[in-house]
C-alpha atoms as a PDB file:
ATOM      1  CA  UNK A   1      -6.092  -3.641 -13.038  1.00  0.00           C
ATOM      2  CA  UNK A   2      -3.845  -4.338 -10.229  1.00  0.00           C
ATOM      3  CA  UNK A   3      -1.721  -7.722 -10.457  1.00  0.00           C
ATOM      4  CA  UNK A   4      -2.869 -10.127  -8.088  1.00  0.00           C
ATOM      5  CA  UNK A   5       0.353 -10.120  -5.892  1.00  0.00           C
ATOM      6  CA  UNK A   6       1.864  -6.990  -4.449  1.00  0.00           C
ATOM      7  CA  UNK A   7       4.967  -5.731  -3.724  1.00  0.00           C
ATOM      8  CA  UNK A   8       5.017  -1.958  -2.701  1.00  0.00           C
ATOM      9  CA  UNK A   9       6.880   0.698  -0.666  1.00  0.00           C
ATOM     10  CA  UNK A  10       5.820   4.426   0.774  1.00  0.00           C
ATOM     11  CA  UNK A  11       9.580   6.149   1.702  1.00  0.00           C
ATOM     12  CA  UNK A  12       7.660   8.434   3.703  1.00  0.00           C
ATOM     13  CA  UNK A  13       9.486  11.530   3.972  1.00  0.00           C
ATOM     14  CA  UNK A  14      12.940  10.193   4.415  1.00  0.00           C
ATOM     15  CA  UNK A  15      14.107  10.272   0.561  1.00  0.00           C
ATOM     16  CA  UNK A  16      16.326  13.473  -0.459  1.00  0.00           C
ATOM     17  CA  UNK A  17      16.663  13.628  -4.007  1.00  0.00           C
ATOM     18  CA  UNK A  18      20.018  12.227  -4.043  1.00  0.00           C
ATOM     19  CA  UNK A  19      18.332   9.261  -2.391  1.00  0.00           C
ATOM     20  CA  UNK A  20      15.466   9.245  -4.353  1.00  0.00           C
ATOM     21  CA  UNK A  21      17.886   9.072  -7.775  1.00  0.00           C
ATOM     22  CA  UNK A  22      19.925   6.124  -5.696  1.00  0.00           C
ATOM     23  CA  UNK A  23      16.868   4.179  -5.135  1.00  0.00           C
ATOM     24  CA  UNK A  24      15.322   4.049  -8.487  1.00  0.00           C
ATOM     25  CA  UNK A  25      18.642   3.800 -10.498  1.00  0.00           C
ATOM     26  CA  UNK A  26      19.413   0.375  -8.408  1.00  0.00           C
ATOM     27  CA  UNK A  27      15.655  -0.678  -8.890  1.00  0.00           C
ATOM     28  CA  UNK A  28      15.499  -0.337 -12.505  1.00  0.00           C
ATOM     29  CA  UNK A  29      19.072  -1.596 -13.127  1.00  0.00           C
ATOM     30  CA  UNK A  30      18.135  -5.388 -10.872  1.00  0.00           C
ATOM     31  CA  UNK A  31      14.817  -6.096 -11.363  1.00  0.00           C
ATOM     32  CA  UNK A  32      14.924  -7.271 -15.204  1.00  0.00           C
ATOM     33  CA  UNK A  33      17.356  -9.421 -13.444  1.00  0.00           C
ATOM     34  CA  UNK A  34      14.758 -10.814 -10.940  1.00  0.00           C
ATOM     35  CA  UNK A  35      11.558 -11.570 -12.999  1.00  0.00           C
ATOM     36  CA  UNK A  36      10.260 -14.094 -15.607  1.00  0.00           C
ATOM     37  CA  UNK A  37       8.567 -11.116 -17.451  1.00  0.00           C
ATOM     38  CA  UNK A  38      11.703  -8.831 -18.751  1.00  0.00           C
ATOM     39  CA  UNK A  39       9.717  -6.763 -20.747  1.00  0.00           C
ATOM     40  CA  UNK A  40       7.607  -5.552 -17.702  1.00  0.00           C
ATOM     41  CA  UNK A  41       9.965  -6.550 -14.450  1.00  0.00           C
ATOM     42  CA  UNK A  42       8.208  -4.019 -11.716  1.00  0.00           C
ATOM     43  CA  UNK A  43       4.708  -6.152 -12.696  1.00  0.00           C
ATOM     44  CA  UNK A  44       3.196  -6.118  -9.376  1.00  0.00           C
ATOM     45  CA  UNK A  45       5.628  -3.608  -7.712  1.00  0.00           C
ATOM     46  CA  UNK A  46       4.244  -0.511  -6.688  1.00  0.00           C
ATOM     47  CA  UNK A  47       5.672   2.512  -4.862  1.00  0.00           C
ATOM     48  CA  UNK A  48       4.058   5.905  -2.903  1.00  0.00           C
ATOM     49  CA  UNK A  49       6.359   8.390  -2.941  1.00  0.00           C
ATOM     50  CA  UNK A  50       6.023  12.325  -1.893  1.00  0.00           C
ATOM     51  CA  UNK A  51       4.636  14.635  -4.674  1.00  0.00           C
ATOM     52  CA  UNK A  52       7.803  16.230  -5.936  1.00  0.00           C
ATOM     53  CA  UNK A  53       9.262  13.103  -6.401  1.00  0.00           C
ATOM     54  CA  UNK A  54       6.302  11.349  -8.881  1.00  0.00           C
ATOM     55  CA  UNK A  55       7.835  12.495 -12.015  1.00  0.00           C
ATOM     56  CA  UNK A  56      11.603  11.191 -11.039  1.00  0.00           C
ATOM     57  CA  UNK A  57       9.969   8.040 -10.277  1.00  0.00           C
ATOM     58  CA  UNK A  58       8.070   7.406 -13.193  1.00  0.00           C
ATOM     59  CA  UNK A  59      10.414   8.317 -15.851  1.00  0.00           C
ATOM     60  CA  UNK A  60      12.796   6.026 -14.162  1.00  0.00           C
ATOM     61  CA  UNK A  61      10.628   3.702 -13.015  1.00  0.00           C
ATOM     62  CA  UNK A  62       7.399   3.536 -14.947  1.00  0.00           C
ATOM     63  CA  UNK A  63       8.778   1.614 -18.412  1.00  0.00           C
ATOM     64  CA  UNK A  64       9.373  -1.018 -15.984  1.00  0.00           C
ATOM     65  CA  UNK A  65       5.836  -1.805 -15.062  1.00  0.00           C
ATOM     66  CA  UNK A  66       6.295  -0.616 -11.728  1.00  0.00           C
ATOM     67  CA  UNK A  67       3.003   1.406 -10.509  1.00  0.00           C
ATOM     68  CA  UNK A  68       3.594   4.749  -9.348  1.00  0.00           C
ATOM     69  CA  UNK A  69       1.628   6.725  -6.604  1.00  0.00           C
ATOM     70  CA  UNK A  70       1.684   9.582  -3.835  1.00  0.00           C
ATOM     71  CA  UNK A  71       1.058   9.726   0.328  1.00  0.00           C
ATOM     72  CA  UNK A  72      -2.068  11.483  -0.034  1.00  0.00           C
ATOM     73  CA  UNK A  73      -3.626  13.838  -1.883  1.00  0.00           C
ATOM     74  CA  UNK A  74      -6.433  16.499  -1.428  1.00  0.00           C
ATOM     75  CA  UNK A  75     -10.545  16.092  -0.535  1.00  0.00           C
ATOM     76  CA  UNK A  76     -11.136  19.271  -2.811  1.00  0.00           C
ATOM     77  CA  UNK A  77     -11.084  18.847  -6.634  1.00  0.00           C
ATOM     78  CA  UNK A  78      -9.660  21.613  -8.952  1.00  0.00           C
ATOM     79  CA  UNK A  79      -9.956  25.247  -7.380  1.00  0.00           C
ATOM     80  CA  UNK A  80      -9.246  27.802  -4.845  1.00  0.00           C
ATOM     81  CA  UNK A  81      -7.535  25.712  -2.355  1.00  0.00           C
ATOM     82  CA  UNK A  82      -4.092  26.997  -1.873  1.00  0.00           C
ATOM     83  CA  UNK A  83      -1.387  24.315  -1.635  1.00  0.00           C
ATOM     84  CA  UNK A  84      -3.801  21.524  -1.988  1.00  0.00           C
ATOM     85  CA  UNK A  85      -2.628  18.737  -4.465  1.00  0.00           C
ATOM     86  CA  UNK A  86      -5.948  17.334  -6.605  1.00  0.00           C
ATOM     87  CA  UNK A  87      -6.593  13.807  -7.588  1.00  0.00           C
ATOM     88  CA  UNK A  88      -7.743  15.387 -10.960  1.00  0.00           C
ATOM     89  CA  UNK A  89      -3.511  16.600 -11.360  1.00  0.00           C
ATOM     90  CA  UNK A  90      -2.110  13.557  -9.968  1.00  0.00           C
ATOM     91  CA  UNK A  91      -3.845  11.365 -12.477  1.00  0.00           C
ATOM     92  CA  UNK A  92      -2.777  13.527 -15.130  1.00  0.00           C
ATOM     93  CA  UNK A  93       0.772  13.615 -13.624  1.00  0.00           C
ATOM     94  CA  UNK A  94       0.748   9.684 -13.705  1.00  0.00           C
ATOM     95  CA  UNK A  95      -0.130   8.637 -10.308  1.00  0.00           C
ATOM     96  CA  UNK A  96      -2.334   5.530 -10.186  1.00  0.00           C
ATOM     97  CA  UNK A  97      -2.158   4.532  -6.386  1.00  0.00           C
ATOM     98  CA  UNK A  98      -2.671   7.254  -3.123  1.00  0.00           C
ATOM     99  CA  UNK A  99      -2.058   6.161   0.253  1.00  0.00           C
ATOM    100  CA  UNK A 100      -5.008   7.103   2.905  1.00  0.00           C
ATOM    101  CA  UNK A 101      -5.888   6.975   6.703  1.00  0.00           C
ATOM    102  CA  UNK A 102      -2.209   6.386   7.748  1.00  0.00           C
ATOM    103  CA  UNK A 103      -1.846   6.376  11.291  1.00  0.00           C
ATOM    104  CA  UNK A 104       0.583   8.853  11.545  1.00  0.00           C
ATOM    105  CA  UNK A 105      -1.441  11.162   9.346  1.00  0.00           C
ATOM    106  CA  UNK A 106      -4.203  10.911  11.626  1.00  0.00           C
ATOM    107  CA  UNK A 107      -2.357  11.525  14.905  1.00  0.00           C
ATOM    108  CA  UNK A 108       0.029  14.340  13.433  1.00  0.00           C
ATOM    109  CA  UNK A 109      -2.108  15.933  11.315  1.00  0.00           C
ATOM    110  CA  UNK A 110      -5.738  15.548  13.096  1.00  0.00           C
ATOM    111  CA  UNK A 111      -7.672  13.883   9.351  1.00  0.00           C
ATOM    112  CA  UNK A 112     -10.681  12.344  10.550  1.00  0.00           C
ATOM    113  CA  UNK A 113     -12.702   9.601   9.026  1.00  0.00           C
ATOM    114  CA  UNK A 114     -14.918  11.933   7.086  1.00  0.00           C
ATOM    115  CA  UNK A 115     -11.861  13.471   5.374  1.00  0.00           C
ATOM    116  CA  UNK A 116     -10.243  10.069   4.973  1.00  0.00           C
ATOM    117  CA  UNK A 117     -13.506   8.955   2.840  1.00  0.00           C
ATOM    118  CA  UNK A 118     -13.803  12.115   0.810  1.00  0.00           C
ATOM    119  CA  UNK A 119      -9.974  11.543  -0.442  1.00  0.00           C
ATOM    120  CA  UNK A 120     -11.238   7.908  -1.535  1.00  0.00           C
ATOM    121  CA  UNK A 121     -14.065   9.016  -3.237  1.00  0.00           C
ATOM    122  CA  UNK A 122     -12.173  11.490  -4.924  1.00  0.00           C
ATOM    123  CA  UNK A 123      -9.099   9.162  -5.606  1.00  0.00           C
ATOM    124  CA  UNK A 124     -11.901   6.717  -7.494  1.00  0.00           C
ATOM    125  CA  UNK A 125     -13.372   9.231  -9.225  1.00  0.00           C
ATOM    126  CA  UNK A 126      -9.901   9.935 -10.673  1.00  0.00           C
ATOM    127  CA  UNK A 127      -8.639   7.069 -11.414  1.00  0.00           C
ATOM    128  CA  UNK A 128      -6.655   6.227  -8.989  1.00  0.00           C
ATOM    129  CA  UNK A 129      -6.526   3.202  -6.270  1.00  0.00           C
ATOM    130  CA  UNK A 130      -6.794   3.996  -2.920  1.00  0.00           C
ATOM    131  CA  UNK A 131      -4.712   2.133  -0.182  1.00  0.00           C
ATOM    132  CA  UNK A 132      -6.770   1.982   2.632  1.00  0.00           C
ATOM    133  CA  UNK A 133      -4.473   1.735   5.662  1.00  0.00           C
ATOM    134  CA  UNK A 134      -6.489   0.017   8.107  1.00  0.00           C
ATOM    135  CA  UNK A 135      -5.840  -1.494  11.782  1.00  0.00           C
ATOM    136  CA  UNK A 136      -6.757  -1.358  15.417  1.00  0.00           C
ATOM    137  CA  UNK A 137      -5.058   0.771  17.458  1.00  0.00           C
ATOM    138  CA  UNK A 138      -3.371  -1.848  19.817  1.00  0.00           C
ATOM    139  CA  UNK A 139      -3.389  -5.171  21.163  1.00  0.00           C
ATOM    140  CA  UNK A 140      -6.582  -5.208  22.860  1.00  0.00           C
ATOM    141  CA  UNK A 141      -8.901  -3.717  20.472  1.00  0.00           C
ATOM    142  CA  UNK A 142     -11.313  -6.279  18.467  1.00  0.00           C
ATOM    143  CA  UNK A 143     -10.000  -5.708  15.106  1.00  0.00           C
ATOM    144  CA  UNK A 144     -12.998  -6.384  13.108  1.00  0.00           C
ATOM    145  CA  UNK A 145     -15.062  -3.727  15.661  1.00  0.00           C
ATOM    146  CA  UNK A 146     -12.404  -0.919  14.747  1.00  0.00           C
ATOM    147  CA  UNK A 147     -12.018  -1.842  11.057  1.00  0.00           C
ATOM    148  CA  UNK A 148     -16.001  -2.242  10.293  1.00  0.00           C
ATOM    149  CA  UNK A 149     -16.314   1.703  11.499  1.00  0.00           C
ATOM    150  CA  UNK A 150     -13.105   2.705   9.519  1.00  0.00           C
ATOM    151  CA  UNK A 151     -14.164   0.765   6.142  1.00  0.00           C
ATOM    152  CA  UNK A 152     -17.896   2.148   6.476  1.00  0.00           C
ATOM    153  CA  UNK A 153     -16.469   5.994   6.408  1.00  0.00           C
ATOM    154  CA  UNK A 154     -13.961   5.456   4.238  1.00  0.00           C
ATOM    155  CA  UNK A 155     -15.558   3.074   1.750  1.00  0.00           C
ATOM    156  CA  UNK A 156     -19.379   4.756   1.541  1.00  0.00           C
ATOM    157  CA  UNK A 157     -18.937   7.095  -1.609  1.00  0.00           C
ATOM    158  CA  UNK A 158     -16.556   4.883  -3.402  1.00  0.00           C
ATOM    159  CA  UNK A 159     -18.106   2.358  -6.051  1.00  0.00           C
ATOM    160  CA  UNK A 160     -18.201  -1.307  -5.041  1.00  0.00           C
ATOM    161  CA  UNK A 161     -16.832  -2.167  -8.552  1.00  0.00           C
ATOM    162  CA  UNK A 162     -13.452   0.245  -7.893  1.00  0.00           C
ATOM    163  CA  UNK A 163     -10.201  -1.064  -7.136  1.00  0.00           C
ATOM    164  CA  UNK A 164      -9.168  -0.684  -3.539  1.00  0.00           C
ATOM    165  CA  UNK A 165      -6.138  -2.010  -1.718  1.00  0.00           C
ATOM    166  CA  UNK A 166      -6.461  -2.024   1.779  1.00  0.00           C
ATOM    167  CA  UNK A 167      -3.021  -2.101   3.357  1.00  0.00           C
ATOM    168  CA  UNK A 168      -3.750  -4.151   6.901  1.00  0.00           C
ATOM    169  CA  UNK A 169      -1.012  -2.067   9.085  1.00  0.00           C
ATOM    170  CA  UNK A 170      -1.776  -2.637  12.833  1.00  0.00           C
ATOM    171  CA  UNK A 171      -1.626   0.726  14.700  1.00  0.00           C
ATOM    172  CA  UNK A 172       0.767  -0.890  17.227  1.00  0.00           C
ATOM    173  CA  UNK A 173       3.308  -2.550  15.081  1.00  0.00           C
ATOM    174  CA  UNK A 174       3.913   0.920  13.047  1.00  0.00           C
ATOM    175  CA  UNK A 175       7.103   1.938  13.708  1.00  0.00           C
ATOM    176  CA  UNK A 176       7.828  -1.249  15.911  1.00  0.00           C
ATOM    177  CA  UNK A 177      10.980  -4.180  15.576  1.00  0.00           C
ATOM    178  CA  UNK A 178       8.788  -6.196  14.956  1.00  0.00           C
ATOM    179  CA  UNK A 179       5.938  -6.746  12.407  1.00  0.00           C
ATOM    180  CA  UNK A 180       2.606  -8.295  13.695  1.00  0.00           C
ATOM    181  CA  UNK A 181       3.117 -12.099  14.357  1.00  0.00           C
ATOM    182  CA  UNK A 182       2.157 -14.081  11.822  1.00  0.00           C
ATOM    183  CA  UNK A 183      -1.179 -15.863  13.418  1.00  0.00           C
ATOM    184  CA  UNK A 184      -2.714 -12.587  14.077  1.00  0.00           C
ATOM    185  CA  UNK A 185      -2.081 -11.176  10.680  1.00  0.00           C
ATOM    186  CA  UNK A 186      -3.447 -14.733   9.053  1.00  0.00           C
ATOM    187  CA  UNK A 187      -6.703 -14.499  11.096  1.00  0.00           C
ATOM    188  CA  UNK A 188      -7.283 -10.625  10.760  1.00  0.00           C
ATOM    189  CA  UNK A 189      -6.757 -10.550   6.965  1.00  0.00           C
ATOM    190  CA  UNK A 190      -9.476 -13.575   7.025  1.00  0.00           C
ATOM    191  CA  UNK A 191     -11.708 -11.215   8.676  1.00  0.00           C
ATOM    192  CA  UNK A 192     -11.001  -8.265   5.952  1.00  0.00           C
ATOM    193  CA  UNK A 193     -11.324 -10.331   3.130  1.00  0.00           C
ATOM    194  CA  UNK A 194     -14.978 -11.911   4.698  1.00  0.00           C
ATOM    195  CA  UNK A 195     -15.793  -7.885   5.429  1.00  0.00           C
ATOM    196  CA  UNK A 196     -15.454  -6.826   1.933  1.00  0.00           C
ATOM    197  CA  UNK A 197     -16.772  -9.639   0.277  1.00  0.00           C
ATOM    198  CA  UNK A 198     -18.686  -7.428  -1.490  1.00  0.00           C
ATOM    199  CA  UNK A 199     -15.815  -5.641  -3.307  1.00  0.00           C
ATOM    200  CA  UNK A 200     -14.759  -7.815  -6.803  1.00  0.00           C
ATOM    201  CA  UNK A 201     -11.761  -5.548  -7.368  1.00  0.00           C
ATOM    202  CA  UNK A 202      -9.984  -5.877  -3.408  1.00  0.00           C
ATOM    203  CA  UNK A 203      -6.479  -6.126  -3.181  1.00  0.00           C
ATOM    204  CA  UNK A 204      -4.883  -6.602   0.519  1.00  0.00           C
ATOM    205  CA  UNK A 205      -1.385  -6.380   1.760  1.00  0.00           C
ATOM    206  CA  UNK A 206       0.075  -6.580   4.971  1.00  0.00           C
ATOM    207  CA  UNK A 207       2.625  -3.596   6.284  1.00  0.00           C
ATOM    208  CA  UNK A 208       3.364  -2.701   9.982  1.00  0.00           C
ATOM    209  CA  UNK A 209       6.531  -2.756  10.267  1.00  0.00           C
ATOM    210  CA  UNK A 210       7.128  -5.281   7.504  1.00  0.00           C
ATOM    211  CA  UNK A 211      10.722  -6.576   6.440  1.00  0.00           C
ATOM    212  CA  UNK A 212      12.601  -9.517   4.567  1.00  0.00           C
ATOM    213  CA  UNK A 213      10.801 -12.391   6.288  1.00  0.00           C
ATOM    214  CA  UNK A 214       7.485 -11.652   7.599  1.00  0.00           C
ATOM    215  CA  UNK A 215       5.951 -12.055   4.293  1.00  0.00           C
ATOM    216  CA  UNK A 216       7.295 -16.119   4.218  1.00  0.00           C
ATOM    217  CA  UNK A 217       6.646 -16.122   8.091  1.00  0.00           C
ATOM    218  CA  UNK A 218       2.817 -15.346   7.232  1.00  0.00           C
ATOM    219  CA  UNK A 219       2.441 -17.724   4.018  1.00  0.00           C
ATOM    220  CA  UNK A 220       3.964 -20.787   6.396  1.00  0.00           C
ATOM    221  CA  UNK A 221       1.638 -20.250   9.165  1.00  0.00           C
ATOM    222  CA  UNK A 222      -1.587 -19.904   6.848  1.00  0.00           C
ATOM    223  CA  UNK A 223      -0.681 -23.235   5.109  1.00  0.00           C
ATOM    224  CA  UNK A 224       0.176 -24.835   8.348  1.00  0.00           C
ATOM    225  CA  UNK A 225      -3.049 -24.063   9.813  1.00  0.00           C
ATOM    226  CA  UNK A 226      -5.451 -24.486   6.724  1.00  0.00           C
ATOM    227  CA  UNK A 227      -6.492 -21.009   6.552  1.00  0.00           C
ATOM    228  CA  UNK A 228      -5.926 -19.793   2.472  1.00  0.00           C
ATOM    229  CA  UNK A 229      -8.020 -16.626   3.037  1.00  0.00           C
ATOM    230  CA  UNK A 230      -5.435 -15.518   5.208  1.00  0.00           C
ATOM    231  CA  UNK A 231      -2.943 -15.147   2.978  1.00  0.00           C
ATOM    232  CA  UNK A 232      -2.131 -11.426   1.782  1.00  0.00           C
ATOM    233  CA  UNK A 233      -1.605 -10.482  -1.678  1.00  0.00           C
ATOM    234  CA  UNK A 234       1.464  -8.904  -0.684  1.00  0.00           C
ATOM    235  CA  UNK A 235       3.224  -6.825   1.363  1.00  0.00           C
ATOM    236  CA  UNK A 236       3.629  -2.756   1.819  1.00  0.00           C
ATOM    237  CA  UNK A 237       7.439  -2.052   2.775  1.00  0.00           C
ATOM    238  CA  UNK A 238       7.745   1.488   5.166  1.00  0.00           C
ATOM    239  CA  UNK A 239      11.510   2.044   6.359  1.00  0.00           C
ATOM    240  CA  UNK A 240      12.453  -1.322   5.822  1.00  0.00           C
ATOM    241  CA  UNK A 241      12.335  -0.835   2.351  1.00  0.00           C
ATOM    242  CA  UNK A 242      14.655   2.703   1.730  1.00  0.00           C
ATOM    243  CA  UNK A 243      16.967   0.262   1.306  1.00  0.00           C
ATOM    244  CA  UNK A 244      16.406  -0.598  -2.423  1.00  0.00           C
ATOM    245  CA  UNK A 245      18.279  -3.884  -2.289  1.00  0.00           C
ATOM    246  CA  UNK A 246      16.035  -4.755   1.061  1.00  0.00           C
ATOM    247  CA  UNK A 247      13.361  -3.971  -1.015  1.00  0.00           C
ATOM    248  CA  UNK A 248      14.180  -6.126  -3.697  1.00  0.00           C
ATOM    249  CA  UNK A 249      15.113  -9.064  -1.487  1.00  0.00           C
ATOM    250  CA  UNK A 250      11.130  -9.070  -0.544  1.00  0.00           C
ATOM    251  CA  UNK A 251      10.128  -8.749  -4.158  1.00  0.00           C
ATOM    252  CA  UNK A 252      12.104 -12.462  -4.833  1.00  0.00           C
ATOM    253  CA  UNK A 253      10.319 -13.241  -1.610  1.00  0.00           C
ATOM    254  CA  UNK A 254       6.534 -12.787  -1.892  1.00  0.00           C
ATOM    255  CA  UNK A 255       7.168 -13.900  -5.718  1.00  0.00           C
ATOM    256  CA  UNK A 256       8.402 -17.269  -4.693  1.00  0.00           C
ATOM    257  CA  UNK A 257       5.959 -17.611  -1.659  1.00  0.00           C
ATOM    258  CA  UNK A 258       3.104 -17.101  -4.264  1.00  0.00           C
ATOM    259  CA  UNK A 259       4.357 -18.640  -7.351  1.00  0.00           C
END
């Protein structure tokens, strides 16, 4: 079961091994220094790395209670599809989390929303949590009119009793300075949690550009304006968080937002 607040990073492809070793050896050295739970520090920390890198990360990694995970991983199950990754392996492997429907998967790569949904169905049926990333594409699209069509294609063969995250990562803000502000996130991730009402086992976290600060910056503004639903259970670190001491400057943060 995933902990009720989130913490998480995807390094993309920017991690060399070198980098990769860097990351988790500073990780696993500070965080027993950071938590009330020593025994199990990375609680509520997760992190999506590329496939070569799983086992590194979870023999460094996974005694601290961090939860591991991959990018992606394929629509087929076991069989004659050559270089294709299975859920089936990656579960076996150790992976508990797979990211799906990024935004720069879907522009560089072409997946549709079919695809998208028959990775989800196949990461449930594996064990493993998918991480919807959902969003409109910019400023001026009604998010609940883009997200309703993405969660219907990607959500229709996966059990309303499965764990899903759905990582709320505006198109737009991708990539950007800046995250979204803080009383757009607050009323969109209202509107998620109301769409998926349905779903008992729903995490969400907020990426897009997120960094040390947007996190607090979101909390503030959904207590100043009454609005608890809009409160994330976390937050999903992209390049902002290759810095491992960034990243754990955000894990002190959303812990004492939410504590």
């Amino acid at each position: 079961m995933l902990s009720k607040v989130l913490i998480g990073h995807s390094s993309k492809s920017y991690f060399s091994l070198a980098d990769a070793h860097h990351w988790a050896e500073v990780v696993a050295r500070e965080l027993p220094q950071r938590s009330f739970a020593p025994e199990r520090p990375g609680e509520g920390t997760f992190l999506c790395v590329p496939y070569p890198l799983l086992p590194l990360m979870l023999d460094k990694l996974g005694p601290s209670g961090m939860t591991l995970g991959t990018q992606d991983l394929s629509q087929f199950g076991p069989g004659a599809f050559t270089g294709e990754v299975s859920a089936q392996l990656l579960h076996e492997l150790g992976s508990r989390l797979t990211m799906l429907g990024h935004p720069e998967r879907v522009k560089l790569l072409g997946e549709t929303e079919q695809v998208i949904g028959t990775k989800a169905s196949q990461a449930a049926a594996n064990g493993i949590t998918p991480i919807l990333v959902a969003g409109e594409p910019d400023p001026t699209h009604d998010p609940r009119e883009v997200m309703a069509a993405q969660f219907e294609a990607r959500l229709k063969d996966v059990p309303l009793e499965a764990e899903v995250m759905i990582a709320y990562e505006p198109t737009w803000a991708i990539g950007a300075p800046e995250p979204a502000p803080p009383a757009h996130v607050v009323k969109v991730v209202a509107t998620i949690r109301q769409m998926l009402a349905d779903r008992p086992n729903l995490r969400l976290v907020y990426g897009g550009s997120a960094q040390k600060g947007t996190f607090a910056a979101i909390v503030n503004h959904a207590r100043e304006v009454g609005n608890a639903e809009g409160i994330p259970d976390g937050v999903f670190l992209g390049r902002f968080g290759l810095d491992p001491h960034a990243f754990l400057d955000v894990v002190d943060e959303v812990r004492g937002a939410l504590a």
